[in-house]
C-alpha atoms as a PDB file:
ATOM      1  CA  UNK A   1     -62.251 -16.913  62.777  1.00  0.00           C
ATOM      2  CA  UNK A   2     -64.145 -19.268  65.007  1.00  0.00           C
ATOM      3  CA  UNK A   3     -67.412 -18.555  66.220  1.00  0.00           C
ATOM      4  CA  UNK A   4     -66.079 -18.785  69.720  1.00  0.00           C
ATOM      5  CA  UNK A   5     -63.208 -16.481  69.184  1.00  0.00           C
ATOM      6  CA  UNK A   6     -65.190 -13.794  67.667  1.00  0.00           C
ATOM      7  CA  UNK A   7     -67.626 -13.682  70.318  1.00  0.00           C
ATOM      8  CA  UNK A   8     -64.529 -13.282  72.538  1.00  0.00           C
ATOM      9  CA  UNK A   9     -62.786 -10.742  70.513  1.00  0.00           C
ATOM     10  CA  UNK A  10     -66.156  -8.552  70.266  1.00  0.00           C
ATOM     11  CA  UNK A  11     -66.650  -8.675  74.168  1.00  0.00           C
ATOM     12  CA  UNK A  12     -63.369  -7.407  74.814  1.00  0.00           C
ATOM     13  CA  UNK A  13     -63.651  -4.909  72.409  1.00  0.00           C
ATOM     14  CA  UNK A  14     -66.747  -3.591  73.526  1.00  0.00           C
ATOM     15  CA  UNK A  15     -66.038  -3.807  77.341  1.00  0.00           C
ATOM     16  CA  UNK A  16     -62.309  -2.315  77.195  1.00  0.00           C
ATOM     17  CA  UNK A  17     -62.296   0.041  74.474  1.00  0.00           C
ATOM     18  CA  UNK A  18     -66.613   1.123  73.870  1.00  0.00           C
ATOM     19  CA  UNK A  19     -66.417  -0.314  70.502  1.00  0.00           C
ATOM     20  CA  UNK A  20     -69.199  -3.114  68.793  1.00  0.00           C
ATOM     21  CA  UNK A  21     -68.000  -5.168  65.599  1.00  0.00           C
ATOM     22  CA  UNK A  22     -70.246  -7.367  64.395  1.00  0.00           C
ATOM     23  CA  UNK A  23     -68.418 -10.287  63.227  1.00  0.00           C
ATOM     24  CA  UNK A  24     -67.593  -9.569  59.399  1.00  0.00           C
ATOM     25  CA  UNK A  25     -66.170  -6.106  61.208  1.00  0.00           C
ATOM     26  CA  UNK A  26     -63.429  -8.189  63.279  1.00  0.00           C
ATOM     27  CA  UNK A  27     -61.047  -8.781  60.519  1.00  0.00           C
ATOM     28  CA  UNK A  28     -60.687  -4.755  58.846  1.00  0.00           C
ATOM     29  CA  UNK A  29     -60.560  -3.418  62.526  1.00  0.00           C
ATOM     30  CA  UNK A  30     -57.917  -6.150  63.075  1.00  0.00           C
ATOM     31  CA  UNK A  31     -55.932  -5.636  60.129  1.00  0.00           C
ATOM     32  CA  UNK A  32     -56.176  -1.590  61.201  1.00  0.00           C
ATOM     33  CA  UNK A  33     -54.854  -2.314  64.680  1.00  0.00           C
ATOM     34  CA  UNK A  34     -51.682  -4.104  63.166  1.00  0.00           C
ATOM     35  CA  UNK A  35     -51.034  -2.069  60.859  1.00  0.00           C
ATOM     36  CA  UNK A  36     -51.001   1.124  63.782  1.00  0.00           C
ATOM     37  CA  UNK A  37     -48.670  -1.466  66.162  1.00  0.00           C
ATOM     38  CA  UNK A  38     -46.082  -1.782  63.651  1.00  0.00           C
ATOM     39  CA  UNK A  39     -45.892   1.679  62.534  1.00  0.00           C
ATOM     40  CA  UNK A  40     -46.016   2.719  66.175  1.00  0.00           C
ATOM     41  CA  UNK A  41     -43.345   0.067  67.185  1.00  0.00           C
ATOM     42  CA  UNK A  42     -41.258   1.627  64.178  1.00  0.00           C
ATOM     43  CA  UNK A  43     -41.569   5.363  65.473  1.00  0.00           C
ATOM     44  CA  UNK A  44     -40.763   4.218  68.930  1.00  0.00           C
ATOM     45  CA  UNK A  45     -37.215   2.767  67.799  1.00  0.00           C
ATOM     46  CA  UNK A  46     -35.543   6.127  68.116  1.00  0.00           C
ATOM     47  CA  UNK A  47     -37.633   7.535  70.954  1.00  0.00           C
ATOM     48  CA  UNK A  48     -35.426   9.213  73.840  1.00  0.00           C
ATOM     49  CA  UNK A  49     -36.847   6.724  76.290  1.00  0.00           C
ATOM     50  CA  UNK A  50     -35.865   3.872  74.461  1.00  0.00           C
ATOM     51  CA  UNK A  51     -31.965   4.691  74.577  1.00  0.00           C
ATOM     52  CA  UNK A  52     -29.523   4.155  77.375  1.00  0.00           C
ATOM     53  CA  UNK A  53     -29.895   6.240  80.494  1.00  0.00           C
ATOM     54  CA  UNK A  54     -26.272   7.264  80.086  1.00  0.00           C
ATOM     55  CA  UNK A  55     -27.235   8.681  76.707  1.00  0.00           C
ATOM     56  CA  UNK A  56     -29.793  10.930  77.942  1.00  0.00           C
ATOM     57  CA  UNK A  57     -27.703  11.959  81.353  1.00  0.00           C
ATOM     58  CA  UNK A  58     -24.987  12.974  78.257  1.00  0.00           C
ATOM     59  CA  UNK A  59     -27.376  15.237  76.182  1.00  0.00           C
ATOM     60  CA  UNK A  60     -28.220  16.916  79.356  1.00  0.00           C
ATOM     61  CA  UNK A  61     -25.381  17.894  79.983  1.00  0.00           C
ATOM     62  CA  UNK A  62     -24.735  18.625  76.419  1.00  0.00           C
ATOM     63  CA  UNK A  63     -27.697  21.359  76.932  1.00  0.00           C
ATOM     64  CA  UNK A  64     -26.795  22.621  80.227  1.00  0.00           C
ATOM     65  CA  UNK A  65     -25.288  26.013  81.034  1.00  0.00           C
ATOM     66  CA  UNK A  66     -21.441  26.000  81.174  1.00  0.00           C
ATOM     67  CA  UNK A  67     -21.758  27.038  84.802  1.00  0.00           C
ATOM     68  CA  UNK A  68     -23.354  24.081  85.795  1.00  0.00           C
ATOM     69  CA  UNK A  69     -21.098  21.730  84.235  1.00  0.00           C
ATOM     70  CA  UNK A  70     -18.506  20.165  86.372  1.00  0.00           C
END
């Protein structure tokens, strides 16, 4: 990295998430950070929110009491 861009990188981190990395830091908390984005991208594939709203409105209704379906 540039001198520039590290600088940047460090000031961000410190103001938005409390953290200091001194320059030969950036790159292992970087490579930790996209490593936890694509395994949390992964997980998030099959996450009820993700899917259509007319597949959720279905498993309600899959769950609800026979007397409340129509």
């Amino acid at each position: 990295m540039q001198n520039e861009k590290t600088e940047a990188v460090s000031g961000w981190l410190k103001r938005y998430q409390g953290v200091e990395r001194t320059e030969d830091r950036l790159t292992p908390t970087a490579q930790t950070a996209d490593v936890f984005c694509a395994a949390s991208a992964t997980a998030s594939i099959d996450a009820a929110f993700e899917r259509e709203p007319s597949q959720f409105f279905a498993l309600l209704h899959a769950l609800a009491p026979d007397e409340l379906k129509k």
